[in-house]
N, C-alpha and C. Protein backbone atom coordinates (compact mmCIF):
# COMPACT_ATOMS: atom_id res chain seq x y z
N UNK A 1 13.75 6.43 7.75
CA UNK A 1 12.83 6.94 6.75
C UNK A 1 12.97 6.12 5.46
N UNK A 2 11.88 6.17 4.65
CA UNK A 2 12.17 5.43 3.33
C UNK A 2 11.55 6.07 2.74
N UNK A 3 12.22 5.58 1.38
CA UNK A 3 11.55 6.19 0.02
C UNK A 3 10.44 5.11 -0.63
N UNK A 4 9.69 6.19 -1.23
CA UNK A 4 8.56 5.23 -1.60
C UNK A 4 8.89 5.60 -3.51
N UNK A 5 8.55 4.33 -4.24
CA UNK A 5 8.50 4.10 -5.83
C UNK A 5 6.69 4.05 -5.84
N UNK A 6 6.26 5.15 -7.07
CA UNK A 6 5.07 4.82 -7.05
C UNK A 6 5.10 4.07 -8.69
N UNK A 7 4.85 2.80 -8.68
CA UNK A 7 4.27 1.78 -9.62
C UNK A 7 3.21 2.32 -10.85
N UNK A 8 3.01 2.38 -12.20
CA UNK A 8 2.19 2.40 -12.69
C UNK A 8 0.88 2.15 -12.43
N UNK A 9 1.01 1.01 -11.97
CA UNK A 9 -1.11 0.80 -11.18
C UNK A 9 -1.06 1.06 -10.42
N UNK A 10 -0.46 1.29 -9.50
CA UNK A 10 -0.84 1.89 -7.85
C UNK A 10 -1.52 3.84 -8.39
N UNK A 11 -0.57 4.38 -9.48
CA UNK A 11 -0.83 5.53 -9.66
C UNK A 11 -2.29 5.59 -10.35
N UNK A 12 -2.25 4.69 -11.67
CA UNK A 12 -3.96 4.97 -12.32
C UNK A 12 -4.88 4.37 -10.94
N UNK A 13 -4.51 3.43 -10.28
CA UNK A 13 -5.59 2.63 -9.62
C UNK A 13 -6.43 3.87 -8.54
N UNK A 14 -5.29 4.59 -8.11
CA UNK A 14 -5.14 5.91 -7.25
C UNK A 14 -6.37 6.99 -7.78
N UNK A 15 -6.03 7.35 -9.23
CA UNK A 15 -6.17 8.60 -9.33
C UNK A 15 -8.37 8.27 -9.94
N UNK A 16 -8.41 7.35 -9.32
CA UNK A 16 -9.85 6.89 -10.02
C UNK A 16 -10.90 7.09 -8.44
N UNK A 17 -10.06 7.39 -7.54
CA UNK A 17 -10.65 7.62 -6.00
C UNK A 17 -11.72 8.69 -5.62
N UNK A 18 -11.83 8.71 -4.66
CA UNK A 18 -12.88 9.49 -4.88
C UNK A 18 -11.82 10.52 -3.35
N UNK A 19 -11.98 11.92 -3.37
CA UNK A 19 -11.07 12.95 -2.70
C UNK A 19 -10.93 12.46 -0.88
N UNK A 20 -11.90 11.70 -0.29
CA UNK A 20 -11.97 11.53 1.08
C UNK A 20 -11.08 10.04 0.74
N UNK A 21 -11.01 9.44 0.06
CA UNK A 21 -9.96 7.92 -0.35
C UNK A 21 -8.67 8.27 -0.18
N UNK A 22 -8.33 9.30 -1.30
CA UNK A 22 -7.12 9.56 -1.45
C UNK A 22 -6.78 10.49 -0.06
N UNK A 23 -7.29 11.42 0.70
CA UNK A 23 -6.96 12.12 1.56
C UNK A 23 -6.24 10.96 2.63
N UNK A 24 -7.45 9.67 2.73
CA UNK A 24 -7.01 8.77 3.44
C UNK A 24 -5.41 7.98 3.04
N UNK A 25 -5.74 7.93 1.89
CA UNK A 25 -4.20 6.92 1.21
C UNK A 25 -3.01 7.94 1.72
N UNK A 26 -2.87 9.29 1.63
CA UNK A 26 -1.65 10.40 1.85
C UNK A 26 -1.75 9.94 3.19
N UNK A 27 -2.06 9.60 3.99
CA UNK A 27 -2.04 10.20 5.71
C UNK A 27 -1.68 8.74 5.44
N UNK A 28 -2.12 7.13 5.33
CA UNK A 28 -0.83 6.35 4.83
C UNK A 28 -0.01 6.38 4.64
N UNK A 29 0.55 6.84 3.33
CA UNK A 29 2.20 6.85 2.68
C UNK A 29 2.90 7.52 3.59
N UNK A 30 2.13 8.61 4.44
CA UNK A 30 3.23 9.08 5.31
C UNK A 30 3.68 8.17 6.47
N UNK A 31 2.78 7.55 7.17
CA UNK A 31 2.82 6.52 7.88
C UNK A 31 3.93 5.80 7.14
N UNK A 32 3.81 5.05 6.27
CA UNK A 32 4.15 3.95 5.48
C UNK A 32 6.18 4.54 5.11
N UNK A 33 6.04 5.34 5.05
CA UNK A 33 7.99 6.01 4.98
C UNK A 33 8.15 6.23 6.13
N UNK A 34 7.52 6.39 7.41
CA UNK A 34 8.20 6.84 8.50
C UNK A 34 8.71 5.09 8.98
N UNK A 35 7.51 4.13 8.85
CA UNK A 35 7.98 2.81 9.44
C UNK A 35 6.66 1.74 8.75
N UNK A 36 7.17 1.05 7.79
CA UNK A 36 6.05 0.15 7.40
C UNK A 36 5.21 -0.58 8.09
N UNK A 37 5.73 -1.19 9.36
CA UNK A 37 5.10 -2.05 10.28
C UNK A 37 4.66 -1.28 11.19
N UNK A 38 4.56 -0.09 11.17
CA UNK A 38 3.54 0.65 12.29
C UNK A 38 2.24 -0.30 12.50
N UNK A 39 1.57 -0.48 13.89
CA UNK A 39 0.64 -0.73 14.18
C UNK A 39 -0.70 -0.40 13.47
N UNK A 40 -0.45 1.29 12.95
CA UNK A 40 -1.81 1.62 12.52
C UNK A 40 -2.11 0.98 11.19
N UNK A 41 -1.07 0.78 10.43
CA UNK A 41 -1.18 0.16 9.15
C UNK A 41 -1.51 -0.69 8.83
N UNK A 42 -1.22 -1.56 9.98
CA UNK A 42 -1.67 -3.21 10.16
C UNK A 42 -0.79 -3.84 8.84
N UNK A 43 0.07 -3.53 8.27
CA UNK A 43 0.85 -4.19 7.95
C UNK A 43 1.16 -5.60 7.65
N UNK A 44 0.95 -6.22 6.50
CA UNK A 44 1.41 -8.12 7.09
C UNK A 44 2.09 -8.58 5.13
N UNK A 45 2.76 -9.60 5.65
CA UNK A 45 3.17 -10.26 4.30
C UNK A 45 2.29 -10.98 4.01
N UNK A 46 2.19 -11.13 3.10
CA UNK A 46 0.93 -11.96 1.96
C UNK A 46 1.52 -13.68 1.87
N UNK A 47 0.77 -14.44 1.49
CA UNK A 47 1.05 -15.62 1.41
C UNK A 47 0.81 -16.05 0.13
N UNK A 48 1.51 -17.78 -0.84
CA UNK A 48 1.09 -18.19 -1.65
C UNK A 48 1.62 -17.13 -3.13
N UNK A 49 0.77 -17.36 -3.75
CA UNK A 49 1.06 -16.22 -5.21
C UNK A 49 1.77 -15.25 -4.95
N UNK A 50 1.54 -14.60 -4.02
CA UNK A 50 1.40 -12.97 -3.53
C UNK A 50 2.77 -13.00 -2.94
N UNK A 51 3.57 -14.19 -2.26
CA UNK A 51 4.43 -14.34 -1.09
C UNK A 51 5.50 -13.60 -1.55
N UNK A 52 6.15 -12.45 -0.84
CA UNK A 52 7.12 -11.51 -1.23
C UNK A 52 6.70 -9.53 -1.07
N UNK A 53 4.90 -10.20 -0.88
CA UNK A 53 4.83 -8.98 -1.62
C UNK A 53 4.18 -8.67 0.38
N UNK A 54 3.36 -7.22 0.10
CA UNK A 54 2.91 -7.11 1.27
C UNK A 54 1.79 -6.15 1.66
N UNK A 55 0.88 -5.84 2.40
CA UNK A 55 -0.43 -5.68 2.25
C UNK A 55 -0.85 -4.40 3.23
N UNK A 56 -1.44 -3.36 3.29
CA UNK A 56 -1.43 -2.63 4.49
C UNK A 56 -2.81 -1.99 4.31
N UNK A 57 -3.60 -1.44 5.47
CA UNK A 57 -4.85 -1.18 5.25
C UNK A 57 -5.24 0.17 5.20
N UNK A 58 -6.45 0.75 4.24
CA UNK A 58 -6.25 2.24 4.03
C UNK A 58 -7.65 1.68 4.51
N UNK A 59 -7.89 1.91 5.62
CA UNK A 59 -9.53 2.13 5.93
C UNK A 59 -10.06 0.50 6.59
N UNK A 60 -11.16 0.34 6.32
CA UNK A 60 -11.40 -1.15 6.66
C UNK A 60 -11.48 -1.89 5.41
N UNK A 61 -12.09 -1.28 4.46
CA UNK A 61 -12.24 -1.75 2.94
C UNK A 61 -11.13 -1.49 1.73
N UNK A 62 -10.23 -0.90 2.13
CA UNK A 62 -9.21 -1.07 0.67
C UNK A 62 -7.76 -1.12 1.61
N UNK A 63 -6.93 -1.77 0.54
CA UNK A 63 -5.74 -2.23 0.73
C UNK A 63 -4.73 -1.71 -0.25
N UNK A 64 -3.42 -1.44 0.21
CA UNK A 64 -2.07 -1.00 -0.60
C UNK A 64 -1.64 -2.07 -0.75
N UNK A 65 -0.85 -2.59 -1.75
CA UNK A 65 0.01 -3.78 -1.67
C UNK A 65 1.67 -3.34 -2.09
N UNK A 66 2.25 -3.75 -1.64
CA UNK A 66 3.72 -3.03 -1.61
C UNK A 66 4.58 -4.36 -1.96
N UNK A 67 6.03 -3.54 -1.99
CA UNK A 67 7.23 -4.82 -1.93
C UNK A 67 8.33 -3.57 -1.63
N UNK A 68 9.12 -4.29 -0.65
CA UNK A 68 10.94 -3.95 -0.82
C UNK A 68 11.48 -3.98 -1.53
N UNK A 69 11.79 -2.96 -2.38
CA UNK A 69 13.11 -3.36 -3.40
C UNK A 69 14.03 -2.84 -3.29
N UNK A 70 14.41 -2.61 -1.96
CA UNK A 70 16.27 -1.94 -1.28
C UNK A 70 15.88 -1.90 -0.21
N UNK A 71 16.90 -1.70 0.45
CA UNK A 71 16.39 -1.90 2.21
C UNK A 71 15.53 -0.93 2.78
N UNK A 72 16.54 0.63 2.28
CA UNK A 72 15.03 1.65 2.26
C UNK A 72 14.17 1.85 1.45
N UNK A 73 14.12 0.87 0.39
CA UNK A 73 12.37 1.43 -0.54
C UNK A 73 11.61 0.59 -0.57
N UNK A 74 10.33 1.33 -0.95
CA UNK A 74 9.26 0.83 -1.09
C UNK A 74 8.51 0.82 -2.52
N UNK A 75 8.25 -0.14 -2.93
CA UNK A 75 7.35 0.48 -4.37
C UNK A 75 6.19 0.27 -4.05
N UNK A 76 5.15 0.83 -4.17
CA UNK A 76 3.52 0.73 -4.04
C UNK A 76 3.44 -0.38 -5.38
N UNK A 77 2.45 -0.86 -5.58
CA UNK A 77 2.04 -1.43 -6.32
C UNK A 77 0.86 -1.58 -6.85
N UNK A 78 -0.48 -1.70 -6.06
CA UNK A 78 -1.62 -1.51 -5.92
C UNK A 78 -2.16 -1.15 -5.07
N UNK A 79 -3.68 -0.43 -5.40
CA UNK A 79 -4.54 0.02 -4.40
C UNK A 79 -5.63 -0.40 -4.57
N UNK A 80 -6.99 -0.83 -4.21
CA UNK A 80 -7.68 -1.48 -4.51
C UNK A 80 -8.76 -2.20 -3.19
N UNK A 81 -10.21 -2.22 -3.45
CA UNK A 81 -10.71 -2.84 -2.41
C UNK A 81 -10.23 -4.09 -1.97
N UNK A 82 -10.93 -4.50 -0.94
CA UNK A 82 -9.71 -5.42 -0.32
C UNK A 82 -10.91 -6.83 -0.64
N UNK A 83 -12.03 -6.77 -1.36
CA UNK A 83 -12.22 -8.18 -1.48
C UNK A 83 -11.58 -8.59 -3.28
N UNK A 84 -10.78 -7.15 -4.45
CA UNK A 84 -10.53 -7.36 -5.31
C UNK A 84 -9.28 -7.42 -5.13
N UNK A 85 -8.07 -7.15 -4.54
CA UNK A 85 -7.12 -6.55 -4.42
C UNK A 85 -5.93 -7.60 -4.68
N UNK A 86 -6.50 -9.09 -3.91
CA UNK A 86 -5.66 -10.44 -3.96
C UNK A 86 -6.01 -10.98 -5.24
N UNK A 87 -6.60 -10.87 -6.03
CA UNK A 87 -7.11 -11.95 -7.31
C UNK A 87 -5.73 -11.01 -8.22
């Protein structure tokens, strides 16, 4: 199991959703503490700028971006559609 850190922008970026978004993002994070690389998450490390950090999918159109910062945590970082999410 892991603990999740929720980040300053991951939280405002969050709370600007609309109630069927966020219903979706919770049924994530739970995913996302039981095992990050679950299949459903689709899960992947980022490349370039980003390299360290890591990317998982809430839907087909928006993305979480995360990082490890202990072996069991997680900090969220951002949430965000997924053609704004990398800039």
């Amino acid at each position: 199991m892991y603990s999740l850190i929720f980040g300053n922008e991951f939280l405002s970026s969050v709370k600007k959703l609309e109630n069927k978004l966020k219903q979706r993002i919770n049924v994530s994070l739970k995913l996302l503490e039981e095992n990050p690389f679950s299949p459903k998450l689709h899960a992947k490390p980022l490349q370039g700028k980003l390299a360290g950090f890591y990317s998982c999918r809430i839907g087909r159109d928006y993305r979480i971006i995360f990082k490890f910062v202990e072996e069991n945590t997680i900090m969220l970082l951002k949430a965000a559609p997924r053609d704004k999410i990398y800039r």
